[in-house]
C-alpha atoms as a PDB file:
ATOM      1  CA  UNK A   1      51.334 154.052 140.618  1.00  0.00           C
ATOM      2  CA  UNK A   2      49.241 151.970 138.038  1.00  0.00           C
ATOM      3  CA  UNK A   3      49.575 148.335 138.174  1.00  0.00           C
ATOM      4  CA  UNK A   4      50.201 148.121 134.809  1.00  0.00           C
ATOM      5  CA  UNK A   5      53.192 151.164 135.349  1.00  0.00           C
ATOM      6  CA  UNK A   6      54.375 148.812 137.987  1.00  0.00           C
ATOM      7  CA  UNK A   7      55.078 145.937 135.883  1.00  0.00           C
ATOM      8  CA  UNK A   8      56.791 147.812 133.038  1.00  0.00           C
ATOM      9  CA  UNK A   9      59.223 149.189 135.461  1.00  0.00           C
ATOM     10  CA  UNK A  10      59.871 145.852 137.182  1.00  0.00           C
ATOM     11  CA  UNK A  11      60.599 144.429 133.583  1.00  0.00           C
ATOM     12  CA  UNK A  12      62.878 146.792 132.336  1.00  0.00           C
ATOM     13  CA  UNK A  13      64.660 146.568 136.020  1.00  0.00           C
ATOM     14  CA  UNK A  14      65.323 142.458 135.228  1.00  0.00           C
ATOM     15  CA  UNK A  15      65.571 142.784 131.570  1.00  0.00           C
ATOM     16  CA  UNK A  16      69.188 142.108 131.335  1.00  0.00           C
ATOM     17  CA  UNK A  17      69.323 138.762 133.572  1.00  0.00           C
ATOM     18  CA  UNK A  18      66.068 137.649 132.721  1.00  0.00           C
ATOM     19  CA  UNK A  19      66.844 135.367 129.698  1.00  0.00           C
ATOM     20  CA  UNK A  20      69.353 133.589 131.826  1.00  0.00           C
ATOM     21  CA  UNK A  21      67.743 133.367 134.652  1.00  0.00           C
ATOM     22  CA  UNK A  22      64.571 132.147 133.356  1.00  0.00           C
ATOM     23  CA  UNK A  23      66.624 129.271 131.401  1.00  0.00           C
ATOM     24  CA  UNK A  24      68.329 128.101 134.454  1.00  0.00           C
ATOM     25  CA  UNK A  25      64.955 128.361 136.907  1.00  0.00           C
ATOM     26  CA  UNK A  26      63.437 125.666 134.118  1.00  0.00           C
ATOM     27  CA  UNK A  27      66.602 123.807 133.600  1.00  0.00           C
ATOM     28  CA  UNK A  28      66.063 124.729 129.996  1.00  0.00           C
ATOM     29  CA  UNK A  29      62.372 122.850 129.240  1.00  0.00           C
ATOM     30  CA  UNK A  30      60.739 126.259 128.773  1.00  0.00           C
ATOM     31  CA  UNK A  31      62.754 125.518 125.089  1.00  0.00           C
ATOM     32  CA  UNK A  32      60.736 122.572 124.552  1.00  0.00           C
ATOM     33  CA  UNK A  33      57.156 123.794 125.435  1.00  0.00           C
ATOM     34  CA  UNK A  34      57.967 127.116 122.604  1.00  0.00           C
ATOM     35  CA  UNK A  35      58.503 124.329 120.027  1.00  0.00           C
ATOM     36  CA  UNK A  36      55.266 122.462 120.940  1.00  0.00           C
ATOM     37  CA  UNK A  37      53.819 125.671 120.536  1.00  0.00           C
ATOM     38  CA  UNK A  38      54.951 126.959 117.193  1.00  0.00           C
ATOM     39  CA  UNK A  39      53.200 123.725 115.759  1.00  0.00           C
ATOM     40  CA  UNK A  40      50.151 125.647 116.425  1.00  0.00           C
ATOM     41  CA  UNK A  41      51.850 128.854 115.187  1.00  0.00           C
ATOM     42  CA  UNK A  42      53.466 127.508 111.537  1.00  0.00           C
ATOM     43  CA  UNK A  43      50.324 125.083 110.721  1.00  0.00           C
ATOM     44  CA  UNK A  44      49.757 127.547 107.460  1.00  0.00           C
ATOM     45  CA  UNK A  45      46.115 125.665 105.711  1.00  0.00           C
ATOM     46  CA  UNK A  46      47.048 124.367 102.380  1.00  0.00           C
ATOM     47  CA  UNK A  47      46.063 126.796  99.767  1.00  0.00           C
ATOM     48  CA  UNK A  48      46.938 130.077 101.683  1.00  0.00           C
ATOM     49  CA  UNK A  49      48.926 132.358  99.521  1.00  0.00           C
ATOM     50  CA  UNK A  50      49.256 135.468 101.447  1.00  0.00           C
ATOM     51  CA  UNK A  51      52.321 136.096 103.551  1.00  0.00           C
ATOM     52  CA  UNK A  52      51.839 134.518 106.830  1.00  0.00           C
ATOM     53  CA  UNK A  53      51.418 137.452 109.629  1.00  0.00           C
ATOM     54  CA  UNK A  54      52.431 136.447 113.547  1.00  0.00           C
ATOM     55  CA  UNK A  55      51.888 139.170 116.150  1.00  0.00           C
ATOM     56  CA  UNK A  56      53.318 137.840 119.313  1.00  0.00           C
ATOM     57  CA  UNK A  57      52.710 139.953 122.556  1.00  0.00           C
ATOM     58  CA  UNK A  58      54.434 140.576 125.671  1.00  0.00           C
ATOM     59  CA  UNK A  59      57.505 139.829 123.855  1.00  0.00           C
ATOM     60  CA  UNK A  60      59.912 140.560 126.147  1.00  0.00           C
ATOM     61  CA  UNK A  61      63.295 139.439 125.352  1.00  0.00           C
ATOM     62  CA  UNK A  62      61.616 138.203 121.678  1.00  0.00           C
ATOM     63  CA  UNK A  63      62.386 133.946 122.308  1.00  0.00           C
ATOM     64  CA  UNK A  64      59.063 133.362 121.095  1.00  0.00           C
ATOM     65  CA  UNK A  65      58.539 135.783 118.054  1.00  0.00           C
ATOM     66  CA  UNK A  66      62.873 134.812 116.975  1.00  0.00           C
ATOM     67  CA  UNK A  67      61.767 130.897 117.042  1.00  0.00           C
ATOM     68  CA  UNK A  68      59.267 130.904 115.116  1.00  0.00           C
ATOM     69  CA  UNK A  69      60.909 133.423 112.364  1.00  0.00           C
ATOM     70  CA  UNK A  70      63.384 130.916 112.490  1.00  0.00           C
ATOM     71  CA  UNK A  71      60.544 127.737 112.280  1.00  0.00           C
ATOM     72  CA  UNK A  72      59.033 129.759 109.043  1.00  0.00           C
ATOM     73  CA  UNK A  73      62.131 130.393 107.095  1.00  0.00           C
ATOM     74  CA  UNK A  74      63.218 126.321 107.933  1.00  0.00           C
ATOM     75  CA  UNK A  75      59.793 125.538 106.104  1.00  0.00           C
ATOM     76  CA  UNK A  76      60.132 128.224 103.739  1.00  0.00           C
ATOM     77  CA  UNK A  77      57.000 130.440 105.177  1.00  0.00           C
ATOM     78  CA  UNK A  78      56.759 133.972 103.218  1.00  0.00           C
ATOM     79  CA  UNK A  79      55.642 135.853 106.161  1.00  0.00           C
ATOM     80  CA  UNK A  80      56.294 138.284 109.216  1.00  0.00           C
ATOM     81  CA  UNK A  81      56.973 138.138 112.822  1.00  0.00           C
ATOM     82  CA  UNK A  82      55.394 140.981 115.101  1.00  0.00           C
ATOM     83  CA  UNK A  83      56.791 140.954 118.780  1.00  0.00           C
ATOM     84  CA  UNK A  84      54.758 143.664 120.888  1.00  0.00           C
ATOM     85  CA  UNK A  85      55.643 144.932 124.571  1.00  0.00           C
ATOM     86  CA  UNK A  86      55.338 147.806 127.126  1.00  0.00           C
ATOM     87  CA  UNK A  87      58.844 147.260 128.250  1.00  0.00           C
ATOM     88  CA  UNK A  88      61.984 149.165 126.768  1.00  0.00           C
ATOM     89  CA  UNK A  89      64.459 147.030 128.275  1.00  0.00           C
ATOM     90  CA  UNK A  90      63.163 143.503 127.040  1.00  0.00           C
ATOM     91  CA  UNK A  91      62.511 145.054 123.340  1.00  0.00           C
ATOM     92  CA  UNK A  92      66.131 146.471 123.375  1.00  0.00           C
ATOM     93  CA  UNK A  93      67.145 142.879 124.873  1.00  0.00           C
ATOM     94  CA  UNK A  94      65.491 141.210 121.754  1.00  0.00           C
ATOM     95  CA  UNK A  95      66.519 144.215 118.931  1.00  0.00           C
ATOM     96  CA  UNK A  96      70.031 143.213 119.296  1.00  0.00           C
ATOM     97  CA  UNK A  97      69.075 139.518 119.506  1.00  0.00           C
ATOM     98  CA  UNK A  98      67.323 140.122 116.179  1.00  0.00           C
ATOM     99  CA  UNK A  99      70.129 141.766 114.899  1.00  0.00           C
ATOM    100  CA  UNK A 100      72.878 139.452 115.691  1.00  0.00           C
ATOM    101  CA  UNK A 101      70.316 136.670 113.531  1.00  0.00           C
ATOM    102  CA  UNK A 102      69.994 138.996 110.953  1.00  0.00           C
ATOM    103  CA  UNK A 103      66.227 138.389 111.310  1.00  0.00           C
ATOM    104  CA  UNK A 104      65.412 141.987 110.281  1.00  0.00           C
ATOM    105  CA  UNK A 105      63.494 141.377 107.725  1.00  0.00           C
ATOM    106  CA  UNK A 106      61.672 138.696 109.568  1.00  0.00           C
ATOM    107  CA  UNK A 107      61.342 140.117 112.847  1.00  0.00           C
ATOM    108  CA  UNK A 108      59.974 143.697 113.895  1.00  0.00           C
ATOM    109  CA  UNK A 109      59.894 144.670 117.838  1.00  0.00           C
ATOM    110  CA  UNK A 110      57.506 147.611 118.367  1.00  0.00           C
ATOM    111  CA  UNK A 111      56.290 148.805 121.833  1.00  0.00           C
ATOM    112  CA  UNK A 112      52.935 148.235 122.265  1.00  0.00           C
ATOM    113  CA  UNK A 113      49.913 147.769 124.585  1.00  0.00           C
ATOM    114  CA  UNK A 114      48.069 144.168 124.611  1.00  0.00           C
ATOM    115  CA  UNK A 115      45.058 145.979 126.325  1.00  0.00           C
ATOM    116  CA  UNK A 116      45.313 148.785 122.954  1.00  0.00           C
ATOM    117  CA  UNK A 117      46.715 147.381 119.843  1.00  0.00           C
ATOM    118  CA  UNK A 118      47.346 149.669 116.943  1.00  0.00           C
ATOM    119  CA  UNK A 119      47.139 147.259 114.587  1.00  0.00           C
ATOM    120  CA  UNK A 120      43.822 147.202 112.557  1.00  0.00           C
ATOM    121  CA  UNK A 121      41.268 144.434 112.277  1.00  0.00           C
ATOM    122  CA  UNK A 122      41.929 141.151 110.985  1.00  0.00           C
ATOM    123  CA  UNK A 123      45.598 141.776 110.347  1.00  0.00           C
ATOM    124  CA  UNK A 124      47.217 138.553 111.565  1.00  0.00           C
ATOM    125  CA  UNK A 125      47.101 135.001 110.989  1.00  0.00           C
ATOM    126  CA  UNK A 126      48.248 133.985 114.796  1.00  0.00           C
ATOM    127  CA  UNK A 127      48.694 136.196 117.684  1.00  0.00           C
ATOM    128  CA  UNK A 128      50.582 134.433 120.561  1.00  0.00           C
ATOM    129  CA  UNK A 129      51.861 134.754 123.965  1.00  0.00           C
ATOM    130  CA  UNK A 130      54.592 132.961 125.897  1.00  0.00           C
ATOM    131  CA  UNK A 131      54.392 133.439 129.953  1.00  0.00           C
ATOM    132  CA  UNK A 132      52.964 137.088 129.592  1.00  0.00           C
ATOM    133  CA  UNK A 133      48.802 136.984 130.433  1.00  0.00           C
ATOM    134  CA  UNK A 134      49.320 136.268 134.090  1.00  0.00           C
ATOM    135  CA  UNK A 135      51.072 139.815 133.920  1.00  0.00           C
ATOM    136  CA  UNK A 136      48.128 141.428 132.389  1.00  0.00           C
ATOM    137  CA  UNK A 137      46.134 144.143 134.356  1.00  0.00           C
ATOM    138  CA  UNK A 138      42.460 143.708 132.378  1.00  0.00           C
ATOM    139  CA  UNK A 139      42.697 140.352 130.251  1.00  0.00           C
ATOM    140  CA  UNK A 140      39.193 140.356 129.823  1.00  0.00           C
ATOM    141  CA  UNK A 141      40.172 143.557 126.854  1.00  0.00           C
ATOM    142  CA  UNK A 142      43.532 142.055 126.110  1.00  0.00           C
ATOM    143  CA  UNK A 143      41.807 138.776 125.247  1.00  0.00           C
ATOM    144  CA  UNK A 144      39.432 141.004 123.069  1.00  0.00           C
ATOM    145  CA  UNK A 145      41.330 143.166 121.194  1.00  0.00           C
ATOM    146  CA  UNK A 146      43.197 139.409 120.792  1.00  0.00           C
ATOM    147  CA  UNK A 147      40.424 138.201 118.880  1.00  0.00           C
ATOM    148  CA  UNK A 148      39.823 141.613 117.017  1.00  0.00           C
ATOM    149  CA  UNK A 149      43.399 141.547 115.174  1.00  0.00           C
ATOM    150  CA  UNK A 150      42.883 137.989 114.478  1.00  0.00           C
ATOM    151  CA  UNK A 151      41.725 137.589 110.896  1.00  0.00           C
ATOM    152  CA  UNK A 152      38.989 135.013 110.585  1.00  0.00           C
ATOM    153  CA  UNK A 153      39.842 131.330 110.873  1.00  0.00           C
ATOM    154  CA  UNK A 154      42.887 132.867 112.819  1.00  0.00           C
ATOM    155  CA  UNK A 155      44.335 131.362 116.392  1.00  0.00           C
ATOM    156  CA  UNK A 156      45.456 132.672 119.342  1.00  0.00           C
ATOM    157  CA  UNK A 157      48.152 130.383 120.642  1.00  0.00           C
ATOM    158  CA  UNK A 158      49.192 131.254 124.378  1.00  0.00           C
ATOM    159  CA  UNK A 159      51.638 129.081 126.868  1.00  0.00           C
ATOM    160  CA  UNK A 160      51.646 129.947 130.741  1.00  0.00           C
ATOM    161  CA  UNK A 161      53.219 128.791 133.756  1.00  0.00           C
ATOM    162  CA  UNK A 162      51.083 126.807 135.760  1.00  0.00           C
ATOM    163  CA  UNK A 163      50.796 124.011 138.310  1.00  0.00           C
ATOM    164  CA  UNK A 164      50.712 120.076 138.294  1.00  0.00           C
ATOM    165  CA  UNK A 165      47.264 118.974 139.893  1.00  0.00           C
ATOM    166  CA  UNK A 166      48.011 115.880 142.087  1.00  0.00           C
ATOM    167  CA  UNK A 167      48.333 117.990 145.561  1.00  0.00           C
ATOM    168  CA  UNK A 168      52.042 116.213 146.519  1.00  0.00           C
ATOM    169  CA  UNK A 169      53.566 117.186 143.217  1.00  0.00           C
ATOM    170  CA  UNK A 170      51.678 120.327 142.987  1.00  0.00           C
ATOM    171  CA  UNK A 171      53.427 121.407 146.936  1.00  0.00           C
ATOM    172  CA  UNK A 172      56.911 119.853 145.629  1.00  0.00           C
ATOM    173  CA  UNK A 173      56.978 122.262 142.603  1.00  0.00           C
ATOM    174  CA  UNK A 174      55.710 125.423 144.606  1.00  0.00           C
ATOM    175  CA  UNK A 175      58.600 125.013 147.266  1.00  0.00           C
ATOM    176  CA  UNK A 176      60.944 124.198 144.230  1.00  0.00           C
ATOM    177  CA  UNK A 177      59.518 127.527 141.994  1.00  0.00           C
ATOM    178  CA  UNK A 178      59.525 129.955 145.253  1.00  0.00           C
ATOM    179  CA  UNK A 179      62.824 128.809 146.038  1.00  0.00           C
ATOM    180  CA  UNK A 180      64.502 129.569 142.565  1.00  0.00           C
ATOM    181  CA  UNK A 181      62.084 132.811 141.775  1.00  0.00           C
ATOM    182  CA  UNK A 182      64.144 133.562 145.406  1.00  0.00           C
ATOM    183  CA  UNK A 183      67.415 132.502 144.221  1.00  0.00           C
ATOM    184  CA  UNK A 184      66.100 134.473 141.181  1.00  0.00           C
ATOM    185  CA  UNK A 185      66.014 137.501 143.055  1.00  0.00           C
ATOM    186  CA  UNK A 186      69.405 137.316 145.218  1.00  0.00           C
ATOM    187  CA  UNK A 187      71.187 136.767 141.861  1.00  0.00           C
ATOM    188  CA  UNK A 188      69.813 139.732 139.726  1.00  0.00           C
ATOM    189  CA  UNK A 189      69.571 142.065 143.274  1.00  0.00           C
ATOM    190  CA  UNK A 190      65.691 142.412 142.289  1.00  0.00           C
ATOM    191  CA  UNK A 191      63.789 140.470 145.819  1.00  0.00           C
ATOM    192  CA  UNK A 192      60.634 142.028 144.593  1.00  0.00           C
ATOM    193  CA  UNK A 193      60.289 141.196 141.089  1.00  0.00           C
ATOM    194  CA  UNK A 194      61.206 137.837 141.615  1.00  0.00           C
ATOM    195  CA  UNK A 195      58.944 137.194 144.329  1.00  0.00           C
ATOM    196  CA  UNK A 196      56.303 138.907 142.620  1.00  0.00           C
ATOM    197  CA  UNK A 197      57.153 136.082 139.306  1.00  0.00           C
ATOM    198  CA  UNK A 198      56.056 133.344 141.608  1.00  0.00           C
ATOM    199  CA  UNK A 199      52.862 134.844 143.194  1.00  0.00           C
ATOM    200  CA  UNK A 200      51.527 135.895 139.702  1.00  0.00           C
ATOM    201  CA  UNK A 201      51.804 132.121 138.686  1.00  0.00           C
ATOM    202  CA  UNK A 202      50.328 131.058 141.994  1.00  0.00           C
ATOM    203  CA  UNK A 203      47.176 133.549 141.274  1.00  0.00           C
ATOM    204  CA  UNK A 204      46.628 132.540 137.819  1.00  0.00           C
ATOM    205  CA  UNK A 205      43.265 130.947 137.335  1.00  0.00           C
ATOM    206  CA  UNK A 206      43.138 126.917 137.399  1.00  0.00           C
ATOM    207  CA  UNK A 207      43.090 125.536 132.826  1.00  0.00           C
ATOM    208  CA  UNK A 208      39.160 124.909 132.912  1.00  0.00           C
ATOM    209  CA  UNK A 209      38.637 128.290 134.654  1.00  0.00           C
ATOM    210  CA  UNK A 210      40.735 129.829 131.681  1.00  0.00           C
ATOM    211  CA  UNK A 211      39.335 127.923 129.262  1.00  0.00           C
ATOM    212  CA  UNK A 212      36.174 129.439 130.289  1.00  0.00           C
ATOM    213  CA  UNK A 213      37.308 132.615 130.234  1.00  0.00           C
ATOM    214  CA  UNK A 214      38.741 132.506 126.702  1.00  0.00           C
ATOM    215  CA  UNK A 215      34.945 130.974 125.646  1.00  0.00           C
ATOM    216  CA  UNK A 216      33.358 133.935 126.832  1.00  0.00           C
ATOM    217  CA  UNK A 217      35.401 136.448 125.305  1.00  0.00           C
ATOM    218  CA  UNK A 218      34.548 135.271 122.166  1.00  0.00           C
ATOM    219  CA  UNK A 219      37.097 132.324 120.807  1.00  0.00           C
ATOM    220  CA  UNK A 220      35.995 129.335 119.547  1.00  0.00           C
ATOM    221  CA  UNK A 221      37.560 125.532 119.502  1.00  0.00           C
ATOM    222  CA  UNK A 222      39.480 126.389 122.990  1.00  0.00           C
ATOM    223  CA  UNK A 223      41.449 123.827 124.147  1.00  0.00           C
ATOM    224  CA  UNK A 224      44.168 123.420 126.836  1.00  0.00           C
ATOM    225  CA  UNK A 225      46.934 120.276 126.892  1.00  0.00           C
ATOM    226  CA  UNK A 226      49.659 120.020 129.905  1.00  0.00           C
ATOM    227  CA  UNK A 227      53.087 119.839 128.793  1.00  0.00           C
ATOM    228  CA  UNK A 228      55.791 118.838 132.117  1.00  0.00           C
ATOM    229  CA  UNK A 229      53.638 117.368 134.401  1.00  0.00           C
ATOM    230  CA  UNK A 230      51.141 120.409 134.303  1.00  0.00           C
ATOM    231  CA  UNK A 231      54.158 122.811 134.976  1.00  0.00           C
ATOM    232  CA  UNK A 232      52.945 124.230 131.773  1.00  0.00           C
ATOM    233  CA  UNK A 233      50.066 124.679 129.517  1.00  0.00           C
ATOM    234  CA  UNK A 234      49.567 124.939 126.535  1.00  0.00           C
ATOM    235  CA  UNK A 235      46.059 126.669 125.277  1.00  0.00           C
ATOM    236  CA  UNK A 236      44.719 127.496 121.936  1.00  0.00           C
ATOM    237  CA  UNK A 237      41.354 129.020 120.354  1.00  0.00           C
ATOM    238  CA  UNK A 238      40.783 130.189 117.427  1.00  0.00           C
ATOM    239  CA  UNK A 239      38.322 133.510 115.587  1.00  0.00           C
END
């Protein structure tokens, strides 16, 4: 079976504990790093007119693409919130979120293929991501078709798990995550995803690689800032 197959099946498999798990594996910080983020994703230049236009991929459950509908409409943003995903089960997870806001006519969840947008050229003012690239089978044309939906002067905003870089807190934390991603996996009767959660993270390629990365597939102004130690990061580049 594809990789990519693979993963939307394992998604839709967790999709009902995953909010709550995920909440108590980071005792709750993965709130704080989405609001350091949506600085990046609400900074709307002084002058623009236009309703502001968010596409935010690998949705899943929607916490990203709900908070900042909900950071716009506090600042009293005219604009639109995009959440994208291949999975069934997180988009139905974040529809009836969505719907128990009454974000409708902010928010819009729409299955949908980071590697194969539909959407056309230029049509969004920030595309983001929230813990969803590590998961990607060819990031290399995710990253592109990225930059391709970006309008120009647009930014791709993009938080992933990672690890701190002194080597005692760095082993702490990766007995501490593959203990909880296996706690993780007792609790939602899903070994395999869970385990599979932890080793993605592990894989991931080290913030100057990936800054790198995101330089040669075309973004500009990339830049990369720890949040928790290193636990997370926090990367940006803009079209």
């Amino acid at each position: 079976m594809p990789v990519k197959e693979n993963i939307r099946k394992m998604f839709d498999n967790i999709s009902g504990d995953y909010d709550s798990l995920n909440h108590l594996m980071s005792f709750n910080i993965d709130k704080g790093w989405r609001k350091r983020a949506l600085r990046q994703v609400i900074d709307v230049p002084e002058g623009h007119d236009s309703p502001w236009q968010v596409l935010d991929i690998a949705c899943g459950t929607g916490d990203f693409a709900i908070a900042a509908a909900k950071a716009m409409k506090k600042k009293g943003i005219r604009g639109h919130v995009t959440g994208a995903d291949i999975s069934d089960g997180m988009l139905n997870v974040m529809i009836g979120k969505v719907n128990r806001l009454a974000l409708e006519d902010m928010v819009s969840a729409e299955k949908g293929d980071c590697e194969d947008l539909s959407y056309a050229d230029g049509s969004f003012d920030r595309v983001t991501v929230a813990f969803g690239v590590r998961n990607f089978e060819k990031r290399e044309t995710a990253l592109r078709e990225v930059l391709r939906v970006l309008r120009p002067g647009g930014r791709f905003v993009m938080l992933e798990l990672s690890f701190p870089t002194g080597p005692v807190l760095r082993w702490l934390y990766d007995r501490y995550f593959f203990t909880v991603a296996k706690i993780g996996g007792i609790i939602s009767g899903n070994k395999a995803s869970y385990r599979y959660l932890h080793e993605s993270v592990v894989r991931f390629p080290k913030p100057q690689q990936w800054v790198t990365f995101m330089e040669s597939c075309g973004f500009r102004n990339v830049s990369q800032r720890a949040l928790s130690l290193g636990i997370c990061r926090l990367y940006t580049g803009d079209k």
